[in-house]
N, C-alpha and C. Protein backbone atom coordinates (compact mmCIF):
# COMPACT_ATOMS: atom_id res chain seq x y z
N UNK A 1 -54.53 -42.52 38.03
CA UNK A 1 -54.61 -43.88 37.55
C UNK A 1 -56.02 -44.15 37.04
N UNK A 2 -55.86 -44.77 35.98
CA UNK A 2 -57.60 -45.07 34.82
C UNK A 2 -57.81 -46.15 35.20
N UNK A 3 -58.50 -47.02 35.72
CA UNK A 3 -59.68 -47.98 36.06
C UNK A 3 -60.43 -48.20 35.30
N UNK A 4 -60.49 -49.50 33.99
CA UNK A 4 -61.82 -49.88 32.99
C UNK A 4 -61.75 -51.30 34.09
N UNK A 5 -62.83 -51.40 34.16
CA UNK A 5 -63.96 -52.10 34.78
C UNK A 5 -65.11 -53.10 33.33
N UNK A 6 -65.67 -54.04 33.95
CA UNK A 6 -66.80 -54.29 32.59
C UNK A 6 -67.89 -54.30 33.25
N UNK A 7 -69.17 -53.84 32.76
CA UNK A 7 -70.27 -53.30 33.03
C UNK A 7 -70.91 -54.58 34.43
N UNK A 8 -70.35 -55.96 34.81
CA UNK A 8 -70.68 -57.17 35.46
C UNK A 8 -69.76 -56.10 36.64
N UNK A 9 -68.70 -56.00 36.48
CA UNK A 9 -67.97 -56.22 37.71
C UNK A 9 -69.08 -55.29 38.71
N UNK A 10 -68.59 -55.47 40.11
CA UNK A 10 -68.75 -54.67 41.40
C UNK A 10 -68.27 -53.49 41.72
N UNK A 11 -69.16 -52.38 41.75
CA UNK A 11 -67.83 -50.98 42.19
C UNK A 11 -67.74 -50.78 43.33
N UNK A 12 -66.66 -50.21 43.63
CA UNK A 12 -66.06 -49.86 44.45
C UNK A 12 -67.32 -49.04 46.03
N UNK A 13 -67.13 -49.21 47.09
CA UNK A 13 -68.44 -48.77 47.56
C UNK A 13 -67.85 -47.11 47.75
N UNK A 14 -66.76 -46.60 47.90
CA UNK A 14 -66.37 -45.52 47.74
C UNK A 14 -66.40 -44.93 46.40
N UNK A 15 -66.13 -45.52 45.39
CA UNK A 15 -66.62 -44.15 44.13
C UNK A 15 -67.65 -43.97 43.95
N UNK A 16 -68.29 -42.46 43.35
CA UNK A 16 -69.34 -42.16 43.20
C UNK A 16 -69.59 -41.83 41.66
N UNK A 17 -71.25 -42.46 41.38
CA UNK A 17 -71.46 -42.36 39.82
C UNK A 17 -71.82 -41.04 39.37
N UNK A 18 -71.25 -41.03 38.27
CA UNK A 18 -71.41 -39.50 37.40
C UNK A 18 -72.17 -40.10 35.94
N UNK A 19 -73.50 -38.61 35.50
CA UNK A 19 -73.59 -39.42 34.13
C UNK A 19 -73.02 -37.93 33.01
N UNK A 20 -73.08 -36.85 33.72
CA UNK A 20 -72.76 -36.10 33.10
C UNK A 20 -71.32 -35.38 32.73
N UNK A 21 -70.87 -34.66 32.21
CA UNK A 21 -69.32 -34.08 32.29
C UNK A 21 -69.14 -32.88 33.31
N UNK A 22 -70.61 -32.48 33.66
CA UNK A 22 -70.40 -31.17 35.18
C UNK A 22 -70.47 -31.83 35.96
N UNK A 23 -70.99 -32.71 36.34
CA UNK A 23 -71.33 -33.66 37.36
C UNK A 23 -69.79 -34.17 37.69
N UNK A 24 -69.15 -34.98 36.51
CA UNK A 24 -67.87 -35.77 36.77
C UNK A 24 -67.03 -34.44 37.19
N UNK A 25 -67.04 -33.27 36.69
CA UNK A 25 -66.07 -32.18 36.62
C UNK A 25 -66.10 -31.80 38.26
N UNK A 26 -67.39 -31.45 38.64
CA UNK A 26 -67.43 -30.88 40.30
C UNK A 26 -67.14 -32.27 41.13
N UNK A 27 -67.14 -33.43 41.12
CA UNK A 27 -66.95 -34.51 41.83
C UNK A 27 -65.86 -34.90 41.93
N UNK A 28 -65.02 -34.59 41.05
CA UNK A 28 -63.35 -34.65 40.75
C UNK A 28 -62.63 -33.60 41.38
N UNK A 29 -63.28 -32.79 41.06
CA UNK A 29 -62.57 -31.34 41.65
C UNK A 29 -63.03 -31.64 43.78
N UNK A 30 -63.87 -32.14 43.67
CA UNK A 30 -63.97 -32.49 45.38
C UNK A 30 -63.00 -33.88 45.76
N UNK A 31 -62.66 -34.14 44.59
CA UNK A 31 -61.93 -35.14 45.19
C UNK A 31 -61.78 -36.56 45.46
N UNK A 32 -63.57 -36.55 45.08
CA UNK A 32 -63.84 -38.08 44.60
C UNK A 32 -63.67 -38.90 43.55
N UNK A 33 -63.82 -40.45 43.78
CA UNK A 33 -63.34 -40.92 42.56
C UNK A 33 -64.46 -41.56 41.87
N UNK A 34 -64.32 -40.99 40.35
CA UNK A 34 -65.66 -40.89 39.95
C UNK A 34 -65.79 -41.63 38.69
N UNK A 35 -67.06 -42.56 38.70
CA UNK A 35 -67.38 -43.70 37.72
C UNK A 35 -68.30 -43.83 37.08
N UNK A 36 -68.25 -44.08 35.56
CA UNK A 36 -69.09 -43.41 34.53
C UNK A 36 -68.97 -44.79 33.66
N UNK A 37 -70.26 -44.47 33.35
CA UNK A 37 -70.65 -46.05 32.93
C UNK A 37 -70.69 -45.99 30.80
N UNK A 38 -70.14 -46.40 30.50
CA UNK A 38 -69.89 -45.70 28.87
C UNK A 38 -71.01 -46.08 28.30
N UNK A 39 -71.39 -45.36 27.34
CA UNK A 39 -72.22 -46.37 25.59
C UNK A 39 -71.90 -47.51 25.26
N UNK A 40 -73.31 -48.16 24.54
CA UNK A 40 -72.72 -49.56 23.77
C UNK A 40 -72.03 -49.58 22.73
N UNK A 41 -72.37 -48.49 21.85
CA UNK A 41 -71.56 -48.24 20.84
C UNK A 41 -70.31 -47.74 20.84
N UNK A 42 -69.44 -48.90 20.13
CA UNK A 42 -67.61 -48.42 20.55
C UNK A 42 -67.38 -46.96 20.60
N UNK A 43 -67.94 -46.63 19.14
CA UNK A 43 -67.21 -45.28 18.66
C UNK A 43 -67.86 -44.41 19.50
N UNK A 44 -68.59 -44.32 20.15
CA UNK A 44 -69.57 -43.33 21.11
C UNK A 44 -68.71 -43.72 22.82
N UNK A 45 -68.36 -44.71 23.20
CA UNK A 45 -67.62 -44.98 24.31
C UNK A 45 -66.00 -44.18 23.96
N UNK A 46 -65.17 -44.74 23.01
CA UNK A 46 -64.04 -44.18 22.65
C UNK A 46 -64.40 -42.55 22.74
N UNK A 47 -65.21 -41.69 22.00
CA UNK A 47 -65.30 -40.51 22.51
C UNK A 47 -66.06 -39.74 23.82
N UNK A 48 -66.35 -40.72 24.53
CA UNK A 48 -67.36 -40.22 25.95
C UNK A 48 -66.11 -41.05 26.69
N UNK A 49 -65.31 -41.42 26.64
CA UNK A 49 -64.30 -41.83 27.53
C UNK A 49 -63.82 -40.63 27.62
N UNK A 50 -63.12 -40.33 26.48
CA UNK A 50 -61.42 -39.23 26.24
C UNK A 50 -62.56 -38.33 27.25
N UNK A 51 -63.69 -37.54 26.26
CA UNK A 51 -64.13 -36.33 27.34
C UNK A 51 -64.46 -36.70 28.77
N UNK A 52 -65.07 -37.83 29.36
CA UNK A 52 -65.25 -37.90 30.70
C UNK A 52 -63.79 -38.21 31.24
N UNK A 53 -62.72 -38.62 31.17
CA UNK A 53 -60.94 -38.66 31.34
C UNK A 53 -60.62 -36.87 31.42
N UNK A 54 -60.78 -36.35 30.40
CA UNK A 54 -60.82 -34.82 30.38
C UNK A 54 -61.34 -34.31 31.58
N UNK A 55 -62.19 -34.54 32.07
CA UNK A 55 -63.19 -33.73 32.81
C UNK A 55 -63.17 -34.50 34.55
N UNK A 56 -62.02 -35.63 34.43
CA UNK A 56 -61.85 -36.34 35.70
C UNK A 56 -62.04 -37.22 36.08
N UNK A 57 -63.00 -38.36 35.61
CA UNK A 57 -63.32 -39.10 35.84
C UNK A 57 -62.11 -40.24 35.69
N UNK A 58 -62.10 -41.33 36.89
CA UNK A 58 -60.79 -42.83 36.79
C UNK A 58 -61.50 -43.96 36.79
N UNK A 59 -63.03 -44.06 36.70
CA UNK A 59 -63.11 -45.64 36.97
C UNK A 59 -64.48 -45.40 35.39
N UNK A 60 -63.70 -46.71 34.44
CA UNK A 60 -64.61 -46.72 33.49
C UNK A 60 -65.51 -47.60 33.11
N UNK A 61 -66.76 -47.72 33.17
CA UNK A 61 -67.51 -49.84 33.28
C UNK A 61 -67.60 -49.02 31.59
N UNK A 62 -67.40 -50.60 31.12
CA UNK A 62 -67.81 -50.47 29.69
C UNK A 62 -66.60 -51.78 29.20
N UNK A 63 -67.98 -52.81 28.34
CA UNK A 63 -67.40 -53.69 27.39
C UNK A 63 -66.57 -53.28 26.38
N UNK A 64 -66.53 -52.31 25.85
CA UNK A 64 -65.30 -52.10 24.74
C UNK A 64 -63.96 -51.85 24.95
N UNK A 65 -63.14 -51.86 23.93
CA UNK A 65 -62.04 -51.86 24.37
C UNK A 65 -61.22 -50.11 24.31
N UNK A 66 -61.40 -49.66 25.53
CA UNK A 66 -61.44 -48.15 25.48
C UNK A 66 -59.78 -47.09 25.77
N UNK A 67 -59.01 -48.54 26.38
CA UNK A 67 -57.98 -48.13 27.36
C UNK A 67 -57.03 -46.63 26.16
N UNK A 68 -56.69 -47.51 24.85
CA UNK A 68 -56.03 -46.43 24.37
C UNK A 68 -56.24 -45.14 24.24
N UNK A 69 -57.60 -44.92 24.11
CA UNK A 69 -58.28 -43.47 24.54
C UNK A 69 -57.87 -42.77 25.75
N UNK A 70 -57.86 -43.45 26.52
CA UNK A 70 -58.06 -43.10 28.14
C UNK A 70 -56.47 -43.15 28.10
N UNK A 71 -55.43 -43.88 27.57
CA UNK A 71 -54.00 -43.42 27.78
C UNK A 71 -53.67 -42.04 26.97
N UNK A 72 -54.36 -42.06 26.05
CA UNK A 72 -53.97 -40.83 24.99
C UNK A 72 -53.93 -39.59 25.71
N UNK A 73 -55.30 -39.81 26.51
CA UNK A 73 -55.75 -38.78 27.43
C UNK A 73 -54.90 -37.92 28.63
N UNK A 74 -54.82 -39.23 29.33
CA UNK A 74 -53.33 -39.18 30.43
C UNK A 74 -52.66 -38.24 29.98
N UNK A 75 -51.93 -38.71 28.84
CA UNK A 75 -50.58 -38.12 27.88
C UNK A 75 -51.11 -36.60 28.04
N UNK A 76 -52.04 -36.52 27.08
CA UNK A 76 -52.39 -34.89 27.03
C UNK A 76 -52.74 -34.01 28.10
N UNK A 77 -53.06 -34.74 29.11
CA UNK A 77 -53.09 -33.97 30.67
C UNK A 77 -52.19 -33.97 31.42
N UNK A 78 -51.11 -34.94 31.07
CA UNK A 78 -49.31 -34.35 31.59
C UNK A 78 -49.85 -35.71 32.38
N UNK A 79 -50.32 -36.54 32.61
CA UNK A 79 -50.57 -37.45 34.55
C UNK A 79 -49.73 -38.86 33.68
N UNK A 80 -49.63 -38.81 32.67
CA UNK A 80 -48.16 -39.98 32.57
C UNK A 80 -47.47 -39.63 31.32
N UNK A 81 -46.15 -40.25 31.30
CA UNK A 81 -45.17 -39.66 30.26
C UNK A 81 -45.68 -40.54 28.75
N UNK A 82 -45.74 -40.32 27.42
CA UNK A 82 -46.04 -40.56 26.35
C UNK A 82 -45.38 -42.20 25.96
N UNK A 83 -46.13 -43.08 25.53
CA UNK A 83 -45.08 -44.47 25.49
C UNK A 83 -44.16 -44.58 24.48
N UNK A 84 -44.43 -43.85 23.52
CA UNK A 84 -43.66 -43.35 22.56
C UNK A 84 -43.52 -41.96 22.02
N UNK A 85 -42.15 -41.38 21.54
CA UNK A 85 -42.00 -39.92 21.27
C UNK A 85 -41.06 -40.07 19.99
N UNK A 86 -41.51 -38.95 19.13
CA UNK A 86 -40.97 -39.11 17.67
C UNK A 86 -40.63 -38.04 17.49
N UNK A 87 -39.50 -37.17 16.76
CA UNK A 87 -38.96 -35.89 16.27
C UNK A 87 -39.39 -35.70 14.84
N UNK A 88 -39.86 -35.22 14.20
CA UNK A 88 -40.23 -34.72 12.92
C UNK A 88 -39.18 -34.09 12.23
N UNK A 89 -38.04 -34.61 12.10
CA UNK A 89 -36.77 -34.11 11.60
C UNK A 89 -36.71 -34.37 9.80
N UNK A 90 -36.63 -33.78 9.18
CA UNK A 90 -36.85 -34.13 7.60
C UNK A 90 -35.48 -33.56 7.16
């Protein structure tokens, strides 16, 4: 489950912050739940989301609007089913 958060709110006193993608990668893999604080710039958050989602991370602070990234992501890591599916039948 993905968690966007906005950079005001309060975290959680159990997750722990990651700034890097080894960092989020070994902290995930232990099991923790791990929170990464995005860029100001959209287009730099939209792609430091998908890879920190990639690499494990569920709790995201960041003002932009990032979620569809972070569902796309899901999708491609199998952890939820696609909201829509299309056949390429011609």
């Amino acid at each position: 489950m993905t968690i966007v958060i906005r950079p005001a709110d309060p975290a959680d006193p159990a997750w722990v912050a990651a700034a890097s993608l080894s960092e989020v990668s070994a902290l995930a893999q232990a099991g923790r739940t791990v929170v990464v604080t995005l860029p100001e710039d959209e287009t730099e958050a939209i792609a430091a989301a998908a890879a920190f989602a990639w690499a494990g991370a569920t709790v995201f602070r960041t003002s932009h609007q990032v979620r569809q990234a972070l569902d796309m992501t899901e999708v491609l890591l199998g952890n939820r089913p696609p909201a829509l599916t299309r056949r390429g039948l011609a």
